[in-house]
N, C-alpha and C. Protein backbone atom coordinates (compact mmCIF):
# COMPACT_ATOMS: atom_id res chain seq x y z
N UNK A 1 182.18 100.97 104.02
CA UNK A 1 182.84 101.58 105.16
C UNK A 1 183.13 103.06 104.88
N UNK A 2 183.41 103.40 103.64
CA UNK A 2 183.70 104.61 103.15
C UNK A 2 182.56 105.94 103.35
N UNK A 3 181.39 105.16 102.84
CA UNK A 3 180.38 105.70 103.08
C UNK A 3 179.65 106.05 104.51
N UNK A 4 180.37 105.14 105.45
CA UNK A 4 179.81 105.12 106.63
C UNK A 4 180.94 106.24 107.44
N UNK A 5 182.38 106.59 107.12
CA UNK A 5 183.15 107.66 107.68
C UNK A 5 181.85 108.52 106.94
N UNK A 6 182.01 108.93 105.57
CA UNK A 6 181.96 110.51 105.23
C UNK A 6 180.47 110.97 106.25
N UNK A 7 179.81 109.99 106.20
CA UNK A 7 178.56 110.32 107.03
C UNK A 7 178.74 110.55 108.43
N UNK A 8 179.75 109.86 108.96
CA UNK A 8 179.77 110.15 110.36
C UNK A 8 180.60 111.76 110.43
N UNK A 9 181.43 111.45 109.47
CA UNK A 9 182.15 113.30 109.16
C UNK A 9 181.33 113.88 109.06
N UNK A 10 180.40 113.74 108.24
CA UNK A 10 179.29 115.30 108.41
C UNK A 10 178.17 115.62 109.15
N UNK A 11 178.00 114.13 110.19
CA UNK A 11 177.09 114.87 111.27
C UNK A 11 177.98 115.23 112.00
N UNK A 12 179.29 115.01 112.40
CA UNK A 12 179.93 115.52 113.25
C UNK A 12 180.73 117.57 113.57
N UNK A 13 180.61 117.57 111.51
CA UNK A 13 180.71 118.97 111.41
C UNK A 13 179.53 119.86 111.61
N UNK A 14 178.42 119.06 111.38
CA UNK A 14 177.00 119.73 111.86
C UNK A 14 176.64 120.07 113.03
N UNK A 15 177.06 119.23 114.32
CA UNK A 15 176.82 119.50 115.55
C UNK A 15 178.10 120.19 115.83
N UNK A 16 179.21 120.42 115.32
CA UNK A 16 180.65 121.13 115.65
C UNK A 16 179.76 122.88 114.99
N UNK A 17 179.04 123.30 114.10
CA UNK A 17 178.69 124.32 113.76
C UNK A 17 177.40 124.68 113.71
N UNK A 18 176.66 123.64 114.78
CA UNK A 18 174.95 124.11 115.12
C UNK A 18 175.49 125.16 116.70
N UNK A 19 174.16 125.93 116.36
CA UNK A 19 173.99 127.26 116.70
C UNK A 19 173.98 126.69 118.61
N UNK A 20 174.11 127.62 119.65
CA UNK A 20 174.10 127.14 121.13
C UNK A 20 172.44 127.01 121.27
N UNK A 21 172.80 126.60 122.45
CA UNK A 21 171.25 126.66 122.30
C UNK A 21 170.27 127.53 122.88
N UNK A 22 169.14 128.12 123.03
CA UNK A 22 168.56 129.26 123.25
C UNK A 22 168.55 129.33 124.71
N UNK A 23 168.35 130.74 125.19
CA UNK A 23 168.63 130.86 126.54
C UNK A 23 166.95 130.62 127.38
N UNK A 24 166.94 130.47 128.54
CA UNK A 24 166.06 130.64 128.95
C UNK A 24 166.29 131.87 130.76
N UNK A 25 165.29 131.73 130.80
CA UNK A 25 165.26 132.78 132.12
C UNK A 25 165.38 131.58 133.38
N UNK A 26 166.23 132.02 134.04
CA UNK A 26 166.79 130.60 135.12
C UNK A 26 165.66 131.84 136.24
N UNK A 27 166.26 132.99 136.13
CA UNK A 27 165.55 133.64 137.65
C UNK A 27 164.63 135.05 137.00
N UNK A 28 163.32 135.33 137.56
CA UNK A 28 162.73 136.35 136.79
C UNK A 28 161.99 136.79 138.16
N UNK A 29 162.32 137.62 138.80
CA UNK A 29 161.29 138.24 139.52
C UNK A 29 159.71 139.42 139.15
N UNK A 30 159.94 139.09 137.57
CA UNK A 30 158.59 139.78 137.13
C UNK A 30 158.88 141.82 137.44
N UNK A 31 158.20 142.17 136.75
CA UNK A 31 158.34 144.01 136.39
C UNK A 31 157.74 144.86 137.45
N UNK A 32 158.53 145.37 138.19
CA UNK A 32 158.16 146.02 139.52
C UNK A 32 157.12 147.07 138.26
N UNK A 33 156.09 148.06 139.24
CA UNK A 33 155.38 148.97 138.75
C UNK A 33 156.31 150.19 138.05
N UNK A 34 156.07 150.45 137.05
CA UNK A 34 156.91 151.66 136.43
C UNK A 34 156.90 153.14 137.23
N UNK A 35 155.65 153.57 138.11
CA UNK A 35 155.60 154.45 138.75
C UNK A 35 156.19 155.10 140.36
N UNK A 36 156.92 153.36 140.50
CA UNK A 36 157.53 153.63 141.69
C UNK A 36 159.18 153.83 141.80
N UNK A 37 159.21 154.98 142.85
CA UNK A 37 160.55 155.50 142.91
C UNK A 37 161.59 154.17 143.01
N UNK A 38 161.42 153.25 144.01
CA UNK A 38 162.51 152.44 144.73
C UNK A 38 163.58 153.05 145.02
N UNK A 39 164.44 152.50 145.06
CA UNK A 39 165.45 152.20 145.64
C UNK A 39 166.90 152.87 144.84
N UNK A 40 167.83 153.80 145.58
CA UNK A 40 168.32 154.07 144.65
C UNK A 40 169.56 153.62 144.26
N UNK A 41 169.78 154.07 143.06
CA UNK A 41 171.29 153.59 142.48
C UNK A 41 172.59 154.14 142.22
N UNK A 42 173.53 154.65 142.83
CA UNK A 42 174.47 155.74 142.77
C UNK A 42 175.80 155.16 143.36
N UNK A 43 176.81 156.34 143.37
CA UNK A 43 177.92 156.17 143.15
C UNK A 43 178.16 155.59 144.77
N UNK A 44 177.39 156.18 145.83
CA UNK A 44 177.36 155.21 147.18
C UNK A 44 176.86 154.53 147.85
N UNK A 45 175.65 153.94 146.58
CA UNK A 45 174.92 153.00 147.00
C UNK A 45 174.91 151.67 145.92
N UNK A 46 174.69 150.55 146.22
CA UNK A 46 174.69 149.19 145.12
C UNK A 46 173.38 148.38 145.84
N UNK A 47 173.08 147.85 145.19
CA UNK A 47 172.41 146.82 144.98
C UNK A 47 172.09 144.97 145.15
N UNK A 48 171.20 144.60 145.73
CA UNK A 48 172.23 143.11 145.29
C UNK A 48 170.88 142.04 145.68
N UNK A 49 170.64 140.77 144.95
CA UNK A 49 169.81 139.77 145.24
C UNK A 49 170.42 138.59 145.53
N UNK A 50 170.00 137.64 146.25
CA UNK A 50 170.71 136.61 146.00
C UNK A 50 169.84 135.27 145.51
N UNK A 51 170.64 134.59 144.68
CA UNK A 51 169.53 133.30 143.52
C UNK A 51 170.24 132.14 143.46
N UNK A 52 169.17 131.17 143.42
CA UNK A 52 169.98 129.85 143.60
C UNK A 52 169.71 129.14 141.93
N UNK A 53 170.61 128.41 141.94
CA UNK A 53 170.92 127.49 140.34
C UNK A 53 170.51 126.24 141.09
N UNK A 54 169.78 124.91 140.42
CA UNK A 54 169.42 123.90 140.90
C UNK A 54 170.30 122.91 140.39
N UNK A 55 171.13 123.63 139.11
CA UNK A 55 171.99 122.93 138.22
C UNK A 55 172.93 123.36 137.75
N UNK A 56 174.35 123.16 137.38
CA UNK A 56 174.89 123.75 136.47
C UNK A 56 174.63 123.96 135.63
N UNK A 57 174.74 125.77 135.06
CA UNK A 57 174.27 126.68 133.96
C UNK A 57 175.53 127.44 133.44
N UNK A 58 174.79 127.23 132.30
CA UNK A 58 176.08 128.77 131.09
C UNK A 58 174.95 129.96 131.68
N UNK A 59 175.76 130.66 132.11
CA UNK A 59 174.71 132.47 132.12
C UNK A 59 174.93 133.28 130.83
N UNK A 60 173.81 133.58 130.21
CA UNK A 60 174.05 134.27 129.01
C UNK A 60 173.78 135.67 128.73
N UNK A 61 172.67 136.25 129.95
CA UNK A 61 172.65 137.29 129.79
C UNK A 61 171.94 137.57 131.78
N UNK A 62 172.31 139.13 131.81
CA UNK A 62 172.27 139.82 133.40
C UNK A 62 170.91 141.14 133.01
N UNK A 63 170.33 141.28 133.92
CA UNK A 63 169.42 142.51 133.58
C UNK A 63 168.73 142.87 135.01
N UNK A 64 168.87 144.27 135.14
CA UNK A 64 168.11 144.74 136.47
C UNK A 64 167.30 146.34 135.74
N UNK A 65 166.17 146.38 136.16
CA UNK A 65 165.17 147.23 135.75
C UNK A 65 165.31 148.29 136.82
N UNK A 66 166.18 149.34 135.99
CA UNK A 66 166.54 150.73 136.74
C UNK A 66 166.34 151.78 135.57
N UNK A 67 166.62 152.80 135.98
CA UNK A 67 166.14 154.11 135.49
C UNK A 67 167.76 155.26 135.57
N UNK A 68 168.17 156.32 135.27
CA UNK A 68 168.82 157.04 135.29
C UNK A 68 168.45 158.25 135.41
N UNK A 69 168.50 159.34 135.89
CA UNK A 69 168.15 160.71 136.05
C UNK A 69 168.77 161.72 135.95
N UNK A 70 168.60 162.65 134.75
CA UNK A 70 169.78 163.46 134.84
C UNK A 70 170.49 163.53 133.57
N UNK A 71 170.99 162.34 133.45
CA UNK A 71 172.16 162.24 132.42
C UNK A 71 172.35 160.60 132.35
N UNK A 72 172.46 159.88 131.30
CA UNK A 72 173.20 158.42 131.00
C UNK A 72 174.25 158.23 132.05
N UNK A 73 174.19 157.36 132.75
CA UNK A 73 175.37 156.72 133.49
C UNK A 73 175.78 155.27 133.78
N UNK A 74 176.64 155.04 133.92
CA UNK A 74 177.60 153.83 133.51
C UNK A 74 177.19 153.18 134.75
N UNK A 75 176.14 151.88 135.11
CA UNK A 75 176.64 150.75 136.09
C UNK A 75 177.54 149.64 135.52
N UNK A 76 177.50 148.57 136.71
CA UNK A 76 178.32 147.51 137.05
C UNK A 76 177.46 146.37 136.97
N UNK A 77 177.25 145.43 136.35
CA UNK A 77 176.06 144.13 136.89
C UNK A 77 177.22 142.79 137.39
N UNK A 78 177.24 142.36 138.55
CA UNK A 78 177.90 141.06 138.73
C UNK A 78 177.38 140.33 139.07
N UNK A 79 178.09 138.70 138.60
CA UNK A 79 177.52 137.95 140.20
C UNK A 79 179.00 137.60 140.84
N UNK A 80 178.54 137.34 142.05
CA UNK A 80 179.28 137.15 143.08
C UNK A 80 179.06 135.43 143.77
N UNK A 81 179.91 134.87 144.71
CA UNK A 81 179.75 134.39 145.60
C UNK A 81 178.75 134.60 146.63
N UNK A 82 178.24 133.88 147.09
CA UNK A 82 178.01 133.76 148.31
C UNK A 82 178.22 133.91 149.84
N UNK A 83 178.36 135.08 150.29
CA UNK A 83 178.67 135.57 151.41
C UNK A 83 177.48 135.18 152.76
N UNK A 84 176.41 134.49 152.71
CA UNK A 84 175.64 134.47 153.58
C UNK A 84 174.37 135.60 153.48
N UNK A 85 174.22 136.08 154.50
CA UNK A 85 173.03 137.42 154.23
C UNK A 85 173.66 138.59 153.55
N UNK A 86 174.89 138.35 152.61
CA UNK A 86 175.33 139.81 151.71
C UNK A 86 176.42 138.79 150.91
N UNK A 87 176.29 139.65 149.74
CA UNK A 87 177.49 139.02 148.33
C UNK A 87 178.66 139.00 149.12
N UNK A 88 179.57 137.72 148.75
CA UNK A 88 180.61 137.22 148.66
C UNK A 88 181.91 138.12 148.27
N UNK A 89 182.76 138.17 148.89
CA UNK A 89 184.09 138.90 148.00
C UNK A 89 184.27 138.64 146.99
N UNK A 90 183.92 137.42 146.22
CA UNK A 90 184.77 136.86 145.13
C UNK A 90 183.37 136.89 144.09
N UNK A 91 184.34 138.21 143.02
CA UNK A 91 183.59 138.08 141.83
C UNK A 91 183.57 137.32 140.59
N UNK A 92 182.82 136.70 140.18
CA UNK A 92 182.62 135.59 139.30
C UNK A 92 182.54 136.04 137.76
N UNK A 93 182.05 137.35 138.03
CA UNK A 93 181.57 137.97 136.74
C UNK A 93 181.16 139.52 136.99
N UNK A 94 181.75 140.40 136.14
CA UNK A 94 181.87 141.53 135.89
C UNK A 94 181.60 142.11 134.59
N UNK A 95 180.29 142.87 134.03
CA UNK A 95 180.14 143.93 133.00
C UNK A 95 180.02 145.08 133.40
N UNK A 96 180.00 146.01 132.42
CA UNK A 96 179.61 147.68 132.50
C UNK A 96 178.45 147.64 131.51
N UNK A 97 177.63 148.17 132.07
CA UNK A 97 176.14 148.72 131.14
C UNK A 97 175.90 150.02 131.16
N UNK A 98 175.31 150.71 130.14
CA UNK A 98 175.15 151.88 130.44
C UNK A 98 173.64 151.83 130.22
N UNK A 99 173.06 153.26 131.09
CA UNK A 99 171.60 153.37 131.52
C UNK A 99 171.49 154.82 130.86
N UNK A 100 170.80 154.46 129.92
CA UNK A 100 170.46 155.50 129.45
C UNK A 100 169.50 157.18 130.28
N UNK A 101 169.90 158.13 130.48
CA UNK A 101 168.70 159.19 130.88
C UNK A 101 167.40 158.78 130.40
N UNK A 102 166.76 158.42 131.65
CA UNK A 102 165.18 158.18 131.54
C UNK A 102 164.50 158.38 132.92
N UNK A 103 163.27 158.91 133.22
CA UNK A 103 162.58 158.67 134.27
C UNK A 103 162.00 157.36 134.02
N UNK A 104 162.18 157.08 133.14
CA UNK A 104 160.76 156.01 133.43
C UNK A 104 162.00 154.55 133.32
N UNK A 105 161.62 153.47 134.28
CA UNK A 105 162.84 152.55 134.54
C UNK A 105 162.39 151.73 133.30
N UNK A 106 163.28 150.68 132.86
CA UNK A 106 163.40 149.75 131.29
C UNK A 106 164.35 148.90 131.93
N UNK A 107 163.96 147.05 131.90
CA UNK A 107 165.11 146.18 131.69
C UNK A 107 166.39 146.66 131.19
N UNK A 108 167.82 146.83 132.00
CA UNK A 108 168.48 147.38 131.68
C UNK A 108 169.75 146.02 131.97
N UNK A 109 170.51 145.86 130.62
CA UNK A 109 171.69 144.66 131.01
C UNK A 109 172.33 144.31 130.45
N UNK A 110 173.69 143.15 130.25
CA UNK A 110 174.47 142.63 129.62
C UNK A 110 174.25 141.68 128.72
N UNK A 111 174.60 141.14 127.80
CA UNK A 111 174.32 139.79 127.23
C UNK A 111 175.75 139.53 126.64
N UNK A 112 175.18 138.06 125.96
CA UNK A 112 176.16 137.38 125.30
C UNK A 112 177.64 137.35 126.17
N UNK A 113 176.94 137.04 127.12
CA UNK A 113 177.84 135.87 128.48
C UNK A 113 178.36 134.86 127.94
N UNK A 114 179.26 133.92 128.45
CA UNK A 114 179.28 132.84 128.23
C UNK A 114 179.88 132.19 129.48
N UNK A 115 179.58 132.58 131.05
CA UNK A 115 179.95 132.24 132.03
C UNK A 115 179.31 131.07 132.79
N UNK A 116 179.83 129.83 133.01
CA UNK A 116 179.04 128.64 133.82
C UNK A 116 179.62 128.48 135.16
N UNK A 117 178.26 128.34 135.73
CA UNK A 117 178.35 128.22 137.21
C UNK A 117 177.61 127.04 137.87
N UNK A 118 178.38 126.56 138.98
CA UNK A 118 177.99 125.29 139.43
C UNK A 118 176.24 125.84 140.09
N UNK A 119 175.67 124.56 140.14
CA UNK A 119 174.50 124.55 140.82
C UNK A 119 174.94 125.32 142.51
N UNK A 120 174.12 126.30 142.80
CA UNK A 120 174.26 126.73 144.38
C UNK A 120 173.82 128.16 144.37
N UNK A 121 174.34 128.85 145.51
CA UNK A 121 173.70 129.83 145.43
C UNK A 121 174.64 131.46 145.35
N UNK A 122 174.16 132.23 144.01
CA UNK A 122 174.87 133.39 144.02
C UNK A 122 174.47 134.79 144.11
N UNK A 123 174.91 135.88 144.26
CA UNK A 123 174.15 136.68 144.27
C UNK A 123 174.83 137.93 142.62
N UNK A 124 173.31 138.78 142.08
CA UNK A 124 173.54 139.89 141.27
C UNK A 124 173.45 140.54 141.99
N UNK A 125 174.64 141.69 141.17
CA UNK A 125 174.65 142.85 142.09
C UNK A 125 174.96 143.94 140.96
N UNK A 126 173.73 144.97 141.85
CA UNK A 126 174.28 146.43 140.60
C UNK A 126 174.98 147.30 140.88
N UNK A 127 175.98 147.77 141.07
CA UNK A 127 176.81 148.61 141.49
C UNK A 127 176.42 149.70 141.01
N UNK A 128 176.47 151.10 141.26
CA UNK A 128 176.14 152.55 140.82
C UNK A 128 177.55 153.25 140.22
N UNK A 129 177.41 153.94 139.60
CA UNK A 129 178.90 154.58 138.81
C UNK A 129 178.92 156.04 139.25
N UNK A 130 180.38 156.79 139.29
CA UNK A 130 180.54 157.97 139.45
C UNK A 130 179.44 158.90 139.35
N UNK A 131 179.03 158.57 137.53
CA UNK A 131 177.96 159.05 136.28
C UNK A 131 176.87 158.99 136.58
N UNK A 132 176.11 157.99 137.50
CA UNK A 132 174.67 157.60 137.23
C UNK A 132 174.02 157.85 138.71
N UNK A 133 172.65 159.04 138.72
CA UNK A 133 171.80 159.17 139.72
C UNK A 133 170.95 158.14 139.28
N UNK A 134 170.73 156.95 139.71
CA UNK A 134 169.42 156.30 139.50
C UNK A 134 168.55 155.71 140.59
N UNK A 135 167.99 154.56 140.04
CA UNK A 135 167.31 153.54 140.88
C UNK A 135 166.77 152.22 140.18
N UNK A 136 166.49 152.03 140.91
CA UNK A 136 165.73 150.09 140.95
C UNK A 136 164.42 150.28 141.41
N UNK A 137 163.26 150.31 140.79
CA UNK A 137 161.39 150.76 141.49
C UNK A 137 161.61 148.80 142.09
N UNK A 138 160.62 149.37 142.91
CA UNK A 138 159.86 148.18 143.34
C UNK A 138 158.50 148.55 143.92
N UNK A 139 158.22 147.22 144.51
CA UNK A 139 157.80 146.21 144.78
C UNK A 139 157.94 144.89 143.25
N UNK A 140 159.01 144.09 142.94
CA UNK A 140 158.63 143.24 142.05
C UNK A 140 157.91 142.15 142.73
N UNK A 141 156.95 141.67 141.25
CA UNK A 141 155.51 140.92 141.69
C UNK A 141 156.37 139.34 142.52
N UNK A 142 157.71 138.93 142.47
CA UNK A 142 157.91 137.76 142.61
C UNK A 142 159.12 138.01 143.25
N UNK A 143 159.73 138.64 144.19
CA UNK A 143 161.10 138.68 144.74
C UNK A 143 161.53 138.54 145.03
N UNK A 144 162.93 138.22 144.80
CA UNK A 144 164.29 136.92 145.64
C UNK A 144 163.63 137.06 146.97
N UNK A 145 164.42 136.24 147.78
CA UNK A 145 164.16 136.56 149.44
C UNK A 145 165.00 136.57 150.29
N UNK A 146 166.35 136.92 149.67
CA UNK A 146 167.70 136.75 150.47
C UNK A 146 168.39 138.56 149.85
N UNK A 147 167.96 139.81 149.74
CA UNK A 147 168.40 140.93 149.31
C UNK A 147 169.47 142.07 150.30
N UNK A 148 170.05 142.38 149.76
CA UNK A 148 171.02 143.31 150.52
C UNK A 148 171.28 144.61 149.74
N UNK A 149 171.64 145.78 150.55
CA UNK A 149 172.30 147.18 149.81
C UNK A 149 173.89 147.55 150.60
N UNK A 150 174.45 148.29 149.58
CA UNK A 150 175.49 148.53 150.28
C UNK A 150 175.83 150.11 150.47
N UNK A 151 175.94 150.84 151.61
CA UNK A 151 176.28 152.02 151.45
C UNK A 151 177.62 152.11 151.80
N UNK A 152 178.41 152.98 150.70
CA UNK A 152 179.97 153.83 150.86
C UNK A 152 180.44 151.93 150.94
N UNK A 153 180.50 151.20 150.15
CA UNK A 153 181.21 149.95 149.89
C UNK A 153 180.58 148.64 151.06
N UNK A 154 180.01 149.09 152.11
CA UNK A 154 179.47 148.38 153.53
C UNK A 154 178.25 147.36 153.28
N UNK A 155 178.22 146.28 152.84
CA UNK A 155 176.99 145.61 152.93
C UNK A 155 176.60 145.57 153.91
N UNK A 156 174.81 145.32 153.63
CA UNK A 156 174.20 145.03 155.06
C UNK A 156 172.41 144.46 153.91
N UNK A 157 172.62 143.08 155.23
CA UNK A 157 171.34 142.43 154.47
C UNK A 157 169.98 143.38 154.65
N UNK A 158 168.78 143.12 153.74
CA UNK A 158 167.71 144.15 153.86
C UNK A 158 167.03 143.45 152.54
N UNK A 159 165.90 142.45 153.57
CA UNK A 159 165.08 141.91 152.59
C UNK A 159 163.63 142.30 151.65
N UNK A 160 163.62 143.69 151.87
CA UNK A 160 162.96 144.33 152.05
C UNK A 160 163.12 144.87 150.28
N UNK A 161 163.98 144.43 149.88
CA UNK A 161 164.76 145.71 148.43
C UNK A 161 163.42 145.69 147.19
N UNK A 162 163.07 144.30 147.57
CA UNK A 162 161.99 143.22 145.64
C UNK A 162 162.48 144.56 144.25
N UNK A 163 163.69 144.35 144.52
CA UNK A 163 163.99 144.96 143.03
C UNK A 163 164.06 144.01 141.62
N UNK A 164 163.65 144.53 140.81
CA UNK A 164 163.24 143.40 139.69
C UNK A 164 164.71 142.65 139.21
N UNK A 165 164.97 141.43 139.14
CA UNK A 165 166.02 140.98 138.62
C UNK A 165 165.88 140.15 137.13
N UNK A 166 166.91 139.72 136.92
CA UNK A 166 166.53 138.46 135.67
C UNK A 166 167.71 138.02 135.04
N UNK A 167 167.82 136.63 135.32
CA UNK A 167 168.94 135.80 135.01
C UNK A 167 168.75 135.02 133.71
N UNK A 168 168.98 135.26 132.50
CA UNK A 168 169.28 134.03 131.35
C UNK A 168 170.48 132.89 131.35
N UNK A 169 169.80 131.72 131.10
CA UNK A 169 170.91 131.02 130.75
C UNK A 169 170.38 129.27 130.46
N UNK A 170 171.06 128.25 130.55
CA UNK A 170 170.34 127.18 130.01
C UNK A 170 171.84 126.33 130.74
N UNK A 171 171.33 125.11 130.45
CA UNK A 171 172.97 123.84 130.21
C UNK A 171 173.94 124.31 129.67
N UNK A 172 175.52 123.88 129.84
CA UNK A 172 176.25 124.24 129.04
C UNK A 172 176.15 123.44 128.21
N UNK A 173 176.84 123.92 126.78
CA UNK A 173 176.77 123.10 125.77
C UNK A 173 178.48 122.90 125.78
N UNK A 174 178.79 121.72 124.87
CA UNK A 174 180.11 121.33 124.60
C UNK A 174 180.53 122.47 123.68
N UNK A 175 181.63 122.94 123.21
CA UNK A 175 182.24 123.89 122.75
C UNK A 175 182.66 123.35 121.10
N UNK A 176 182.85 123.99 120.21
CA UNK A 176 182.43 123.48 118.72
C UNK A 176 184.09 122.45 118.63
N UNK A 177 185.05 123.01 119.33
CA UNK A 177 186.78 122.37 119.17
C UNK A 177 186.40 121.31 120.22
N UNK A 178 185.92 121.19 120.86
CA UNK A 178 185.56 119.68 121.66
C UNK A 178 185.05 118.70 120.73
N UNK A 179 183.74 119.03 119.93
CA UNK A 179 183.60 118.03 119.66
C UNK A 179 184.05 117.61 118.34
N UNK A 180 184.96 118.82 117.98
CA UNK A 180 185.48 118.19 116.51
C UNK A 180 186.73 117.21 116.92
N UNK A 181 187.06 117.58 118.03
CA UNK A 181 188.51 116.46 118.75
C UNK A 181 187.53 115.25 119.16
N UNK A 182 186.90 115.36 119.86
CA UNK A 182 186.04 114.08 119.87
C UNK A 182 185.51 113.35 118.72
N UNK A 183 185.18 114.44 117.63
CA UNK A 183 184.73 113.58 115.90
C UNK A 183 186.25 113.15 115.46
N UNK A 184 187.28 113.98 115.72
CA UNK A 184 188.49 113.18 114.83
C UNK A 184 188.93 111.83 116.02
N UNK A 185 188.60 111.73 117.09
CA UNK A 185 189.26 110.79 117.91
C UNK A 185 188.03 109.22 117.14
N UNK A 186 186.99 109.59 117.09
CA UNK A 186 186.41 108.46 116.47
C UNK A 186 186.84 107.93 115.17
N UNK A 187 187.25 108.81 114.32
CA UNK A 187 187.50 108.86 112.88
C UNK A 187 188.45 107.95 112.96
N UNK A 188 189.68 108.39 113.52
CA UNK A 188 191.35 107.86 113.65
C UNK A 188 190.81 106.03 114.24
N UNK A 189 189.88 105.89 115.39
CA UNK A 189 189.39 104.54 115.97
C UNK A 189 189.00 103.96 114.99
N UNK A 190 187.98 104.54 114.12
CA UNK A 190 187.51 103.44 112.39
C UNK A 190 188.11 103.29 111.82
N UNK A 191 189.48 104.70 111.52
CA UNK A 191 190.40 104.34 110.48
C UNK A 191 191.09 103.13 110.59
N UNK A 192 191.83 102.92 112.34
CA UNK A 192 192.49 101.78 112.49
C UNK A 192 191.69 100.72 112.57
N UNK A 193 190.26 100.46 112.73
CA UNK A 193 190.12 99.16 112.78
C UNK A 193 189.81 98.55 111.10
N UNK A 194 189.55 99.52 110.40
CA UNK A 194 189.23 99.38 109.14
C UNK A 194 190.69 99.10 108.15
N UNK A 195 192.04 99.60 108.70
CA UNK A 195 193.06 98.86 108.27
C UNK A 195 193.73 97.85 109.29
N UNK A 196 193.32 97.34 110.41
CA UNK A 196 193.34 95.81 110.80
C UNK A 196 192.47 95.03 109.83
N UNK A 197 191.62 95.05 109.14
CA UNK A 197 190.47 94.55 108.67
C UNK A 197 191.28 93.68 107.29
């Protein structure tokens, strides 16, 4: 019996300190052409797609393929709710990225999320900063089909945007203090039946 705890103790510290598990791309609309202007990105204009989850997901990382001009400037990447043909009031998730000075646009984004969201439908959105003349090129080869922009804070749907997006993320996983409370709740169950015994 002795032998049969310490073993169940140490697969239980093994899966309490195995690594999460790797992300995958839930939404990828593929790399608009590098040569095109699109769409731009600034302090009175934002951005926004909207993407559906088929499942509940951990989001692990946000990325929209924009450019900066000028000088490095600071966006916003969120997701939001669901508002219908434009993002939702209610933000779910909020980073700051910075975009480096470049003409030429580069996957630009957040990681090491750890935000889960029910299966349904939400929208990313890039907000523009004080700091940053940019943009979003398009035509991307694969593009949401529910898109909106907002000028001076005002959404308004415009399906028209195919700015490149890309969502990481996978299942949630159980959290490493879950399942060590779940390994000691078994432990304490053998201990007592093993001193009824």
């Amino acid at each position: 019996m002795r032998r049969l705890m310490v073993a169940l103790a140490l697969c239980l510290c093994l899966l309490a300190l195995g690594g999460p598990a790797s992300a995958a791309l839930l939404v990828d609309t593929g790399t608009p052409p590098v040569d095109s202007v699109g769409w731009s990105l600034s302090s009175d204009q934002d951005l926004a797609s909207r993407f559906t989850l088929t499942s509940q997901s951990k989001i692990t990382s946000l990325a929209g393929y924009m450019y900066s001009l000028y000088s490095s400037g600071t966006a916003t990447v969120e997701i939001r709710s669901d508002g219908g043909g434009v993002p939702g009031a209610d933000v779910l998730l909020s980073r700051s990225l910075l975009v480096p000075e470049s003409y030429t646009p580069d996957w630009r984004g957040v990681h090491g999320l750890h935000t889960v969201l029910d299966a349904g439908d939400y929208w990313i959105v890039f907000l523009g900063g004080d700091d940053i003349f940019g943009g979003m090129p398009d035509p991307a080869p694969n593009p949401l089909l529910v898109e909106a922009y907002s000028f001076d804070g005002v959404w308004s749907n415009y399906n028209d945007l195919d700015i490149g997006v890309r969502v990481y993320g996978g299942p949630p996983v159980p959290e490493p203090c879950t399942m060590l409370l779940l390994g000691g709740g078994v432990l304490g169950l053998a201990s007592l039946k093993r001193q009824r015994r």
